[in-house]
Protein backbone atom coordinates (compact mmCIF):
# COMPACT_ATOMS: atom_id res chain seq x y z
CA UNK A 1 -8.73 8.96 5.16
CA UNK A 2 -6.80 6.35 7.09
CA UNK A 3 -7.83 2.25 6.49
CA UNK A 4 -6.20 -0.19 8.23
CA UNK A 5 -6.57 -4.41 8.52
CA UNK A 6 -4.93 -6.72 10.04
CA UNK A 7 -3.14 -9.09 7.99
CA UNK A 8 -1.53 -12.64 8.93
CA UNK A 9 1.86 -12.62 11.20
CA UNK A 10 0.31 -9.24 13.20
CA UNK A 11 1.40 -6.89 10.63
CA UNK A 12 -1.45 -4.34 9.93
CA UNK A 13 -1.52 -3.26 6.28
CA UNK A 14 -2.40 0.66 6.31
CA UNK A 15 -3.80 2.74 2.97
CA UNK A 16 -3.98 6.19 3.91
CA UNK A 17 -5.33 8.86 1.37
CA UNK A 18 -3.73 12.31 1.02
CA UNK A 19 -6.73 14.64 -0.32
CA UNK A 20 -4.48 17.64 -0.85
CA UNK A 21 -1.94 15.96 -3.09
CA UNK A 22 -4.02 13.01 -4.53
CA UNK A 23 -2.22 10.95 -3.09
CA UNK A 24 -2.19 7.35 -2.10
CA UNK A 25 0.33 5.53 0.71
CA UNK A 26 -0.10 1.53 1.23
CA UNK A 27 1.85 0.34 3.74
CA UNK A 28 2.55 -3.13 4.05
CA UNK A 29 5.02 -3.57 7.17
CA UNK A 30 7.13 -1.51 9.50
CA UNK A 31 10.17 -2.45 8.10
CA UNK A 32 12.85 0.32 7.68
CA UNK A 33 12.92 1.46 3.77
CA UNK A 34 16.59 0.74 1.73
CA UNK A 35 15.41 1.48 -1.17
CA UNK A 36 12.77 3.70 -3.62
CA UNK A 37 12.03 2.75 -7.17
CA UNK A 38 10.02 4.05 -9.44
CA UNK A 39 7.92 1.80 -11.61
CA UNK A 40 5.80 4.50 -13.97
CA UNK A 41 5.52 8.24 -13.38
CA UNK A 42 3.00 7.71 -10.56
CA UNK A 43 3.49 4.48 -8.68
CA UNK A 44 6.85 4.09 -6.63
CA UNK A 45 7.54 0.81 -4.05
CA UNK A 46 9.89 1.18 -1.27
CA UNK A 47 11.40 -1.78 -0.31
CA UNK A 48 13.37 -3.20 2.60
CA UNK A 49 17.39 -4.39 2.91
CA UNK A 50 15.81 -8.22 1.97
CA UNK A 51 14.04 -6.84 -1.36
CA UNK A 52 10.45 -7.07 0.43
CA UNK A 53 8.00 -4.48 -0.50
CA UNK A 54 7.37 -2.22 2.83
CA UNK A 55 5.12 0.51 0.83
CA UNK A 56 3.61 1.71 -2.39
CA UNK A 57 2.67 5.27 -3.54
CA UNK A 58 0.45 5.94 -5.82
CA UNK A 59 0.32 10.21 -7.32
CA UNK A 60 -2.73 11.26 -8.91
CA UNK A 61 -4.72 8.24 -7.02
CA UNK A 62 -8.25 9.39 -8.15
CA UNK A 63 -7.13 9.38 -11.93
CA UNK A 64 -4.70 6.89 -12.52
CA UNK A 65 -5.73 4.34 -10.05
CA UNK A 66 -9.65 4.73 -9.94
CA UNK A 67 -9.29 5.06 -6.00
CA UNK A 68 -12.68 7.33 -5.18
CA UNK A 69 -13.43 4.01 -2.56
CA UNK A 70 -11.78 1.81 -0.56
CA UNK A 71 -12.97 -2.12 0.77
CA UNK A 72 -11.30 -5.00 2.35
CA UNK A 73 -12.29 -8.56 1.44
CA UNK A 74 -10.15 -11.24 3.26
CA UNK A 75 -9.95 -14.71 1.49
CA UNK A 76 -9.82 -17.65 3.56
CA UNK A 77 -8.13 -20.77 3.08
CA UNK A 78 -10.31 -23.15 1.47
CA UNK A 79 -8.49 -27.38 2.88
CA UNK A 80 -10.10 -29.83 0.81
């Protein structure tokens, strides 16, 4: 179950859902990954050769992250 939205610069944030594993991918840029870490037992970021996050995987997506829906709300600049 693919989702994808535009997102400021023309980089299109993905989340794509794995139903066989449980697993969920959100992918923030197309930036070549240096580096995986693991933060808990089911959430690893893979980041770039400048630190910045490219991706983050969450195992078990339906338990441990609530994911059973997905939505997009964009926040716009508010210039007083």
């Amino acid at each position: 179950m693919p989702f994808s939205t535009g997102l400021q610069g023309g980089v299109t944030m993905k989340i794509r859902y794995f139903t066989d594993t449980d697993t969920a991918l959100i992918e923030f840029s197309n930036e070549s990954i240096l580096e995986t870490k693991e933060i808990s037992e089911n959430l690893y970021i893979d980041l770039d050769s400048k630190g910045n996050l490219v991706s983050m995987t969450i195992e078990h997506a339906k338990e441990k992250a609530n994911i059973s829906e997905v939505s997009y709300l964009q926040m716009e600049q508010i210039v007083a």
